[in-house]
Protein backbone atom coordinates (compact mmCIF):
# COMPACT_ATOMS: atom_id res chain seq x y z
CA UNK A 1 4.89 -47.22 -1.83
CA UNK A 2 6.01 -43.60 -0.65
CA UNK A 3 4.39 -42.24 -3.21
CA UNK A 4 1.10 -43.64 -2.50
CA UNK A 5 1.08 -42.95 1.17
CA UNK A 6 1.74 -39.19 -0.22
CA UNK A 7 -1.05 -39.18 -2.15
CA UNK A 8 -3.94 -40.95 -0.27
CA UNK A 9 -2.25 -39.13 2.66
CA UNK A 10 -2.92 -35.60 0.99
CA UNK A 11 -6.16 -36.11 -1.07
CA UNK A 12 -7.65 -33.69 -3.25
CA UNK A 13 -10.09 -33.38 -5.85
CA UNK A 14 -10.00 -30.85 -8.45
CA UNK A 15 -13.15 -28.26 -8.97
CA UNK A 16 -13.74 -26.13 -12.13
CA UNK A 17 -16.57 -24.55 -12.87
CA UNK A 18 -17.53 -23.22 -16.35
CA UNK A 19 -19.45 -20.31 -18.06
CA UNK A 20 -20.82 -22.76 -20.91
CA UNK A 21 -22.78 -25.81 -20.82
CA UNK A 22 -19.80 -27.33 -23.65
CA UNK A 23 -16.83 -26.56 -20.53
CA UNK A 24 -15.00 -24.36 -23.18
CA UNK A 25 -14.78 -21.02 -20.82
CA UNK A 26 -13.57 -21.52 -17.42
CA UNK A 27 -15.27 -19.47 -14.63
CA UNK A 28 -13.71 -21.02 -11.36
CA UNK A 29 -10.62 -23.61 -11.02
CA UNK A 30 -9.70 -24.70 -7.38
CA UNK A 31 -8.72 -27.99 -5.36
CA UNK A 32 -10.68 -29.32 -2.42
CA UNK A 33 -8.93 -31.01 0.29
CA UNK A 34 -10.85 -34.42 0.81
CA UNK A 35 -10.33 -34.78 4.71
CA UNK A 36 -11.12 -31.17 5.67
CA UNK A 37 -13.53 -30.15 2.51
CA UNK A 38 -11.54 -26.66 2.24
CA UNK A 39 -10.36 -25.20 -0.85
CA UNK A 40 -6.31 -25.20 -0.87
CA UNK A 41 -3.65 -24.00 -2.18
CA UNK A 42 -4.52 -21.82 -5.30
CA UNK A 43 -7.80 -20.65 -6.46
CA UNK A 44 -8.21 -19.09 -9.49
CA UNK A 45 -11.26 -17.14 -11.26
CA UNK A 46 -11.39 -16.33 -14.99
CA UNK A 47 -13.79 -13.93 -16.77
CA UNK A 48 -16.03 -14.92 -19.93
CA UNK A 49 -12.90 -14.96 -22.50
CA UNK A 50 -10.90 -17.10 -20.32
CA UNK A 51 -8.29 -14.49 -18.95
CA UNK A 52 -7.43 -15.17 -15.19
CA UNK A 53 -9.21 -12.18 -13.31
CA UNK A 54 -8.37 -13.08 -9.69
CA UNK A 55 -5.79 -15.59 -8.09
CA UNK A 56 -5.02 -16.04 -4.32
CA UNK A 57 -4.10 -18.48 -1.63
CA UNK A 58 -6.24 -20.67 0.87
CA UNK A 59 -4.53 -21.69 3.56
CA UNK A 60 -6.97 -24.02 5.86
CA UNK A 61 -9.69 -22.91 4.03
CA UNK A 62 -9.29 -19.83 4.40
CA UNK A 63 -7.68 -16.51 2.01
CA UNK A 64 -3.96 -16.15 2.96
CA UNK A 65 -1.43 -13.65 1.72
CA UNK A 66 -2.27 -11.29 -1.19
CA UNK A 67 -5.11 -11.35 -3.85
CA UNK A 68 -4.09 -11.20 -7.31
CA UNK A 69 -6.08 -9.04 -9.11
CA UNK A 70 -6.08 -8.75 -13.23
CA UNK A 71 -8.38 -6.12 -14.63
């Protein structure tokens, strides 16, 4: 019962977007927060092989702490 209080409690649906019609190469990959409609906690971006280019943290919808850059 816990657990689903946590979970309807903290709802989120996953978001990934793709560079291919066929969802092989991730472009975007984040979580939405249902009752606020803000991205949260990580959001990550990936380049056209599929190599994580930038990471950071939301926090309210909003960039928090440092940006993780891969080049």
């Amino acid at each position: 019962m816990i657990v689903l209080l946590c979970k309807f409690g903290i709802a989120q649906k996953h978001v990934g977007t793709w560079y291919d019609w066929n969802n092989i190469h991730p472009h975007e990959d984040y979580y939405v927060n249902h009752r606020w409609a803000k991205k949260w906690p990580i959001y990550k971006e990936y380049d056209q092989g599929g190599v994580v280019i930038k990471e950071y943290n939301f926090l309210n919808g909003a960039e928090n702490g440092l940006c993780v850059l891969t080049i």
